[in-house]
N, C-alpha and C. Protein backbone atom coordinates (compact mmCIF):
# COMPACT_ATOMS: atom_id res chain seq x y z
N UNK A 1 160.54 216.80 67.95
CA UNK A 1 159.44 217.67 67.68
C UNK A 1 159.98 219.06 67.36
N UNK A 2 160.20 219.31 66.29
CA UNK A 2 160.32 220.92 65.69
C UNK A 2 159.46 221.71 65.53
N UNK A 3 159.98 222.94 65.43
CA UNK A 3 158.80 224.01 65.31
C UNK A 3 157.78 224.24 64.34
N UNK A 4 157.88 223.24 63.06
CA UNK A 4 156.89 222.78 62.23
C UNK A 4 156.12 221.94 63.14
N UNK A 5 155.86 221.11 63.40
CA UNK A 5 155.24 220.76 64.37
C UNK A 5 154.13 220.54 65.40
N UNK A 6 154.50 221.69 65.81
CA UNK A 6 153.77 222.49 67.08
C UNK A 6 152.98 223.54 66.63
N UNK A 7 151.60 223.80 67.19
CA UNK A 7 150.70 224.79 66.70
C UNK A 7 151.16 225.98 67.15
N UNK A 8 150.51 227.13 66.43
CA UNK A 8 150.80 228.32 66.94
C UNK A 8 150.18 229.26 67.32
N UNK A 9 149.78 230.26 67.92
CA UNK A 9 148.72 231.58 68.53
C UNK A 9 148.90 232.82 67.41
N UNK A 10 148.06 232.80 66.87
CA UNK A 10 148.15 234.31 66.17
C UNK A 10 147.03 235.23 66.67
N UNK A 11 148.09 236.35 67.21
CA UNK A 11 147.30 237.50 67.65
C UNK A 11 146.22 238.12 66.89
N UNK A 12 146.57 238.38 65.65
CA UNK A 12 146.18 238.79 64.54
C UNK A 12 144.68 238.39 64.56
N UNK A 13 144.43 237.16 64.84
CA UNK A 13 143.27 236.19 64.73
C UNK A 13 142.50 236.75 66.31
N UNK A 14 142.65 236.87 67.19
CA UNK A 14 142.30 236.79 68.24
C UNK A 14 141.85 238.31 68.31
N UNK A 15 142.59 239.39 67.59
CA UNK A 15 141.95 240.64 67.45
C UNK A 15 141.34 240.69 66.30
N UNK A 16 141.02 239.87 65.60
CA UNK A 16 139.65 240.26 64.35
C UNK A 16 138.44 239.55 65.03
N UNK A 17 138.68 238.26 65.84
CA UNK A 17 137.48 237.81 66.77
C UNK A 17 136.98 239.18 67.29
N UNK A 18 137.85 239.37 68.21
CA UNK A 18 137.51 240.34 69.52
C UNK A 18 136.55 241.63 68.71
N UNK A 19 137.24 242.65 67.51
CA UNK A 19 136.49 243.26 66.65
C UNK A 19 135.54 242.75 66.20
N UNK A 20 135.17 241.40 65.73
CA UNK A 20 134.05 240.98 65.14
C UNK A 20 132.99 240.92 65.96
N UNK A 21 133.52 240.35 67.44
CA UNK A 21 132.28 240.35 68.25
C UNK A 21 132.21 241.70 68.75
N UNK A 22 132.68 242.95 68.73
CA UNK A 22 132.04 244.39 69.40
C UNK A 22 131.67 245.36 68.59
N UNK A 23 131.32 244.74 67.21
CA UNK A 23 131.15 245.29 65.91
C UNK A 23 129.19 245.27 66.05
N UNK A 24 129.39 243.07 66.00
CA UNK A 24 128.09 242.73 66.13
C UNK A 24 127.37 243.29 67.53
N UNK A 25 127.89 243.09 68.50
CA UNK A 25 126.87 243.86 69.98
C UNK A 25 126.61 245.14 69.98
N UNK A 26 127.27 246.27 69.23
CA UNK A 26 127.02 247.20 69.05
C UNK A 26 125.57 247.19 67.87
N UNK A 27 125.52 246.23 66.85
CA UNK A 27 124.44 246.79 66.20
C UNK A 27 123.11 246.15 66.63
N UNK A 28 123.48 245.21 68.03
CA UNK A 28 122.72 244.35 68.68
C UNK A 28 121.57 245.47 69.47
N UNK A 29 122.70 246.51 70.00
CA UNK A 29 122.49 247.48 70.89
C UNK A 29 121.84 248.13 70.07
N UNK A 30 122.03 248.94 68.79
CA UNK A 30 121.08 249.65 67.85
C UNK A 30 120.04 249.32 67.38
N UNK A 31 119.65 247.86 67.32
CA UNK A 31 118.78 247.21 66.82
C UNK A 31 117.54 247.27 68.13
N UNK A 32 118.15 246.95 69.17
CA UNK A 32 117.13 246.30 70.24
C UNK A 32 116.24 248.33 70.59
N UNK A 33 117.63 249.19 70.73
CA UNK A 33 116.88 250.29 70.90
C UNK A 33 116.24 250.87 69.98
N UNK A 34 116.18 251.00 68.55
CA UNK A 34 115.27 250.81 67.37
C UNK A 34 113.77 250.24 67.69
N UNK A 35 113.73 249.00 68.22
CA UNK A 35 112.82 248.35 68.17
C UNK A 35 111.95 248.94 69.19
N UNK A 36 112.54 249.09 70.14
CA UNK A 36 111.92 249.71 71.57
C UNK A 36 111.07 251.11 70.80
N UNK A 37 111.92 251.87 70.50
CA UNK A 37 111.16 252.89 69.82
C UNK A 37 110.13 253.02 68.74
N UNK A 38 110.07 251.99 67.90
CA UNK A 38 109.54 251.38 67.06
C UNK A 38 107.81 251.40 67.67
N UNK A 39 108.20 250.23 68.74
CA UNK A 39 106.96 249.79 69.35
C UNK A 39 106.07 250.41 70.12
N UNK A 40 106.86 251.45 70.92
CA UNK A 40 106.25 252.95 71.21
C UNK A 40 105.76 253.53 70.49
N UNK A 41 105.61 254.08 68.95
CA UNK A 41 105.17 254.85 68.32
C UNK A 41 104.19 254.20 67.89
N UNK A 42 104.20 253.06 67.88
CA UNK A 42 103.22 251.78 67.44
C UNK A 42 102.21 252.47 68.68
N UNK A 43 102.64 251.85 69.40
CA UNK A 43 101.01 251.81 70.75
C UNK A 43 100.92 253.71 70.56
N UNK A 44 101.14 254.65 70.14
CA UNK A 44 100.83 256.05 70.07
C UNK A 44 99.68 256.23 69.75
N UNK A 45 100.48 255.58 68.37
CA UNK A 45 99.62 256.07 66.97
C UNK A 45 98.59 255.41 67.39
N UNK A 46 98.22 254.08 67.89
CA UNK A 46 97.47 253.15 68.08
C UNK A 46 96.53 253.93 69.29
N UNK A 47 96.77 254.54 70.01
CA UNK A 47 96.21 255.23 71.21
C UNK A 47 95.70 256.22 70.53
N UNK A 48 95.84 256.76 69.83
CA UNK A 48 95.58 258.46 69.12
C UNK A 48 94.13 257.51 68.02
N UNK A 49 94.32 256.62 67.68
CA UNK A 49 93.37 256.16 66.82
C UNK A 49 92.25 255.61 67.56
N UNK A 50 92.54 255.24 68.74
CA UNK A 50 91.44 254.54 69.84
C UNK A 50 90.63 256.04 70.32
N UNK A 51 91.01 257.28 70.79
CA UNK A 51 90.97 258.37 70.97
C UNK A 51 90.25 258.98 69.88
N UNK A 52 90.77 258.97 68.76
CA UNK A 52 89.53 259.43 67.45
C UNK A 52 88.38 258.40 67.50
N UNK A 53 88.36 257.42 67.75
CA UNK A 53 87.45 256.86 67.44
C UNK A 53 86.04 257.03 68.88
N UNK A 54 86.61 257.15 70.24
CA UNK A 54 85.72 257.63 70.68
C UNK A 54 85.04 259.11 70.68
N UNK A 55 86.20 259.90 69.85
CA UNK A 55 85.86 261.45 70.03
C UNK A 55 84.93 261.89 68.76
N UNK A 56 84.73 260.59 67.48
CA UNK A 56 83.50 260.66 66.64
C UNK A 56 82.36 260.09 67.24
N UNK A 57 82.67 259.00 68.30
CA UNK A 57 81.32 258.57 68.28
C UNK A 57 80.65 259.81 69.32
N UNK A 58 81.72 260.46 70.05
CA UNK A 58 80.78 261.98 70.89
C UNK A 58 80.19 263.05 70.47
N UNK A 59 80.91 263.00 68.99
CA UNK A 59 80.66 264.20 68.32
C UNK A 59 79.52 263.51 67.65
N UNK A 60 79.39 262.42 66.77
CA UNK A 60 77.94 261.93 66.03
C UNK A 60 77.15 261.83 67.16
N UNK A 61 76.71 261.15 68.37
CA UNK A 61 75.76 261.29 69.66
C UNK A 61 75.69 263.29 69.54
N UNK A 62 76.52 263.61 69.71
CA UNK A 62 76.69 265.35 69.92
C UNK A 62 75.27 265.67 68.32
N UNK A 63 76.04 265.83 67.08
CA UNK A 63 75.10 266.52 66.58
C UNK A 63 74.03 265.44 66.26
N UNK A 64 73.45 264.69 66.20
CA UNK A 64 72.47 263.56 66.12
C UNK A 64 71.15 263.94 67.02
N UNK A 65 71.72 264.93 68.40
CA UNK A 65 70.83 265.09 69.72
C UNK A 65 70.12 264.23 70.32
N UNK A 66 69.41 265.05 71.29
CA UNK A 66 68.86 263.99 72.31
C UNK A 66 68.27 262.94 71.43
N UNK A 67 67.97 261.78 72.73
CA UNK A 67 67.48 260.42 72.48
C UNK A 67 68.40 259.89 71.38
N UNK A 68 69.61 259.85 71.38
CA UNK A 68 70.29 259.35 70.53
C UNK A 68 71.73 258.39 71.31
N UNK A 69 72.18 257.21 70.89
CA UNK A 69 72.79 256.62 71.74
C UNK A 69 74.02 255.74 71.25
N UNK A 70 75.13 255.35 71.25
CA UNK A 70 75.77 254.55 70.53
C UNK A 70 76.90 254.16 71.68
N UNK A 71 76.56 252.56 71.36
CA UNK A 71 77.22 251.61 72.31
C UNK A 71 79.01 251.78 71.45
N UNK A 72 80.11 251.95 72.36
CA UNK A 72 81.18 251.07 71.58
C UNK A 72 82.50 250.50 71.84
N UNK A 73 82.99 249.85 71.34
CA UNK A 73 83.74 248.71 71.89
C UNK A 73 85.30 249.46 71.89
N UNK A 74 86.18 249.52 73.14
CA UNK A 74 87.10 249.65 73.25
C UNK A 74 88.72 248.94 73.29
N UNK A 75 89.25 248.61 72.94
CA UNK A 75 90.99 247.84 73.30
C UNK A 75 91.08 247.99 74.90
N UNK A 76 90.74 246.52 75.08
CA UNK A 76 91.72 246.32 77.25
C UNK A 76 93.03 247.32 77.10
N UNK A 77 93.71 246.03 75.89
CA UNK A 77 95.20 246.79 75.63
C UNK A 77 95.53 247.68 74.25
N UNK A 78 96.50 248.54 74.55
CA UNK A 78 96.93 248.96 73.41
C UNK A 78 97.95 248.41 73.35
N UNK A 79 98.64 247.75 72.43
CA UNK A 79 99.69 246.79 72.08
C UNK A 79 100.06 246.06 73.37
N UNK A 80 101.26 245.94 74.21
CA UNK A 80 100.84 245.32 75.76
C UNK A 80 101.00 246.29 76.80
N UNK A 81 99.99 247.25 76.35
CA UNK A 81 100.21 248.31 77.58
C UNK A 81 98.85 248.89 78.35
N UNK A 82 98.50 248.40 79.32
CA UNK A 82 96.87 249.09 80.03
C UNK A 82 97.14 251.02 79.43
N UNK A 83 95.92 251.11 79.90
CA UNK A 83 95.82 252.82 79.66
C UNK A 83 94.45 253.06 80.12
N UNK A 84 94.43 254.46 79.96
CA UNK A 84 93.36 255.24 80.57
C UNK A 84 92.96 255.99 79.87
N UNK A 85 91.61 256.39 79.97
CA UNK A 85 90.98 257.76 79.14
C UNK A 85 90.04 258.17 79.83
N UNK A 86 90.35 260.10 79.58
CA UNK A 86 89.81 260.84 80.48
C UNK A 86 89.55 262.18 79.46
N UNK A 87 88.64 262.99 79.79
CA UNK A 87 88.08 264.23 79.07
C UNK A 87 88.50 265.26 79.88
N UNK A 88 88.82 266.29 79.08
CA UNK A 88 89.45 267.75 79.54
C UNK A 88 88.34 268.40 79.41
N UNK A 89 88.00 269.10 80.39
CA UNK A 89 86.67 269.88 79.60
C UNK A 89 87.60 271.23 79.19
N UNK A 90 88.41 271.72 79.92
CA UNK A 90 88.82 272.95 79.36
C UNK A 90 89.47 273.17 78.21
N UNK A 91 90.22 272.33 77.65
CA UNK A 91 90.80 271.96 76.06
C UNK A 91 89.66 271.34 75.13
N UNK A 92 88.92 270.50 75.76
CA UNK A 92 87.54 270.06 75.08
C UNK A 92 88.46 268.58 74.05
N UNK A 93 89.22 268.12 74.83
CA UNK A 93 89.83 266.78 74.51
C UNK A 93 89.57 265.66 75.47
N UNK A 94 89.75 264.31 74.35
CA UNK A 94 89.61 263.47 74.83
C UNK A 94 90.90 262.55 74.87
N UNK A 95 91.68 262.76 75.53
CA UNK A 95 92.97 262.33 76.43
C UNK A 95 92.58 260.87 76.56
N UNK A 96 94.18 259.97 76.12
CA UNK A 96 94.49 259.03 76.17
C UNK A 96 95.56 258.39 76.65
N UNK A 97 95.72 258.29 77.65
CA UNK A 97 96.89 258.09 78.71
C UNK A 97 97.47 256.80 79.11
N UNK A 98 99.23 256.83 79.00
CA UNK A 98 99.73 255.97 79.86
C UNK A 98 100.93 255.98 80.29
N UNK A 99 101.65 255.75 80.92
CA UNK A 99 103.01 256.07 81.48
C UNK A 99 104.22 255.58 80.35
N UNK A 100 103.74 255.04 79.84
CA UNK A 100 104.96 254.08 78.69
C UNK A 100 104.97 254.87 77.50
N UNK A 101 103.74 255.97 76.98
CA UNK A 101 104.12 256.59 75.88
C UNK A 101 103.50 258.27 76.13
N UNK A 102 102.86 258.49 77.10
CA UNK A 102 102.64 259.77 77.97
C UNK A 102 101.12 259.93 77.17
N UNK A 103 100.96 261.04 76.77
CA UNK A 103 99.62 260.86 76.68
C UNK A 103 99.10 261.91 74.95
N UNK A 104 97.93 261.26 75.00
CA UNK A 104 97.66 261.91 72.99
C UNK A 104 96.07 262.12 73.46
N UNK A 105 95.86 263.48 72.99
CA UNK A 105 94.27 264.20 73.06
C UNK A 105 93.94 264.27 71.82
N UNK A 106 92.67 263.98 71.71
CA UNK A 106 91.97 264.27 70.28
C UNK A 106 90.65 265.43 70.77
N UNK A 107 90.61 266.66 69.69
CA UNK A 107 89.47 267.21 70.26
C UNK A 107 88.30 266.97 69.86
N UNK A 108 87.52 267.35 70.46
CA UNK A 108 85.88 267.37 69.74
C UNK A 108 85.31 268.48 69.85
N UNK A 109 83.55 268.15 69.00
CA UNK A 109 83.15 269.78 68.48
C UNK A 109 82.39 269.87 70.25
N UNK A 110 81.91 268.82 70.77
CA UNK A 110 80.96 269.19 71.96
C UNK A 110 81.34 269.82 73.03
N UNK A 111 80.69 270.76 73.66
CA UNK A 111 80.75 271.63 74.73
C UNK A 111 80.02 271.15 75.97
N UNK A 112 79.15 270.71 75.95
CA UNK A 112 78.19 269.97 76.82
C UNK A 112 78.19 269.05 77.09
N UNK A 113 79.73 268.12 77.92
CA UNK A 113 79.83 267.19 77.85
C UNK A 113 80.60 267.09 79.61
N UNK A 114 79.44 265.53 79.95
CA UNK A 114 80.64 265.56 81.57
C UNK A 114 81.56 265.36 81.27
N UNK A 115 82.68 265.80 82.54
CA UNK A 115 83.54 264.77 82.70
C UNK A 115 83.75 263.18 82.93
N UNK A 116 84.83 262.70 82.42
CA UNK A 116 85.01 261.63 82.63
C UNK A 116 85.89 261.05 82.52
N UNK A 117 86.15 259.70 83.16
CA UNK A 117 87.52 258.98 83.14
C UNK A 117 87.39 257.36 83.10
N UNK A 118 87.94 257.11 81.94
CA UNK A 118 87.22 255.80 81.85
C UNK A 118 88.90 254.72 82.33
N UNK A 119 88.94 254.04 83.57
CA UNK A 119 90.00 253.36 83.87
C UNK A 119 90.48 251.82 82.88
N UNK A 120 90.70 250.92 83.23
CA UNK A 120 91.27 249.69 83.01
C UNK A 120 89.98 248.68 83.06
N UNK A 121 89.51 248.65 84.28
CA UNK A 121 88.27 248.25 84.80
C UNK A 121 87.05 248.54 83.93
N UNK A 122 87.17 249.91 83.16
CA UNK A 122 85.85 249.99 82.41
C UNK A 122 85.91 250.43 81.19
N UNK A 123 87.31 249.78 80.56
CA UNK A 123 87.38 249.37 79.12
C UNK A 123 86.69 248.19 78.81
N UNK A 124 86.81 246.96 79.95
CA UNK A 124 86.52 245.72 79.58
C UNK A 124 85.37 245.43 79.37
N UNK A 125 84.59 246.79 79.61
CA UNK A 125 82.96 246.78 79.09
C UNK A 125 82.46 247.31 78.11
N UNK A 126 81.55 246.95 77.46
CA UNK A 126 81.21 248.51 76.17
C UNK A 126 80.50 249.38 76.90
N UNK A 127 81.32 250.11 76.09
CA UNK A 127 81.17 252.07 76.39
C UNK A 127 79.73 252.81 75.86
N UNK A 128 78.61 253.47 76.14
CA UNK A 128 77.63 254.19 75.95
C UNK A 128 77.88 255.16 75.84
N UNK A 129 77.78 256.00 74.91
CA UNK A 129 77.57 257.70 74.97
C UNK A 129 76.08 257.94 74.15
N UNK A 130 75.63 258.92 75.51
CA UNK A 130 74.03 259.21 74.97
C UNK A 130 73.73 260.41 75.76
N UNK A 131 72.83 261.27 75.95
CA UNK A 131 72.41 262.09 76.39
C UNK A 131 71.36 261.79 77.55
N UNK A 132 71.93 262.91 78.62
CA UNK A 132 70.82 262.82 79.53
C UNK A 132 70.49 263.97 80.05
N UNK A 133 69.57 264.65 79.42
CA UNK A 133 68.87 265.58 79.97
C UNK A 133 69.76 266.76 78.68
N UNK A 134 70.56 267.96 79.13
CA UNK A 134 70.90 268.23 78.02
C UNK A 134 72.83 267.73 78.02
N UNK A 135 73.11 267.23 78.81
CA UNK A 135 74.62 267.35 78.49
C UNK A 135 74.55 265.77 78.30
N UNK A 136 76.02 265.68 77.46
CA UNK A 136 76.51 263.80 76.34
C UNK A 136 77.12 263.53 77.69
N UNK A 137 76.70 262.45 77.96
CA UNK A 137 77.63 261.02 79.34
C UNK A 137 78.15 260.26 78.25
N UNK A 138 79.38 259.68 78.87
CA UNK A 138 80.38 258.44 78.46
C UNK A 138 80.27 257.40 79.91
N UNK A 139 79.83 256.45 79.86
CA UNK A 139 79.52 255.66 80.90
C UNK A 139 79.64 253.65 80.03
N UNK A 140 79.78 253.62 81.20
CA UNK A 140 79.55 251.76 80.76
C UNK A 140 77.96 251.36 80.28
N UNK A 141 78.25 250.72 79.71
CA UNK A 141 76.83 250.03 79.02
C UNK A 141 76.18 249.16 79.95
């Protein structure tokens, strides 16, 4: 048995593996944190649009006036994340909150409006905004 023969180890080979595989986990690593960020700005934007959409229907109830009423339907989730919404009266926003992407206010024109905080529990219902007496409520239907 001569040295033709017998197989051989090339280093050479064993360090273009080793580079090949910390080439690919590195863009594994860029990719996965990309995405993460990606999907955050996703549920934002997506929160900021759930947020306009209740802060027209306060403002149309708002100039429309009394005896005026509009039921409307909210997202449980924003992409897979619970959240909350609550009204500032002193900014005169309607705040959209959650720990995974912090929080996005939309304002409105109304001044005369309770407070409120609508949880997890009372998304899963439709939402009322109507007038009672002279100031706009946001309440469950």
């Amino acid at each position: 048995m001569g040295l033709r023969e017998r197989g051989f180890f090339s280093i050479d080979a064993l360090f273009a593996v080793m580079l090949l595989l910390m080439i690919s986990s590195s863009f594994l690593h860029v990719y996965e944190g990309r995405r993460g960020a990606a999907e955050l700005m996703s549920a934002r934007l997506e929160a900021k649009i759930v947020g306009e959409k209740l802060a027209a229907v306060i403002n149309t109830v708002y100039t429309n006036g009394s005896n005026f009423e509009i039921d409307v339907d909210l997202p449980q989730k924003i992409g897979s994340y619970f959240y909350n919404i609550e009204f500032d009266n002193t900014t005169r926003q309607v705040v959209v909150e959650n720990s995974a992407w912090g929080t996005v206010g939309v304002g409105v024109v109304c001044k005369n409006i309770w407070d409120f905080v609508l949880e997890r529990e009372n998304l899963e219902n439709t939402i009322r905004v109507h007038w009672v007496g002279n100031i706009v409520m946001v309440v469950n239907a």
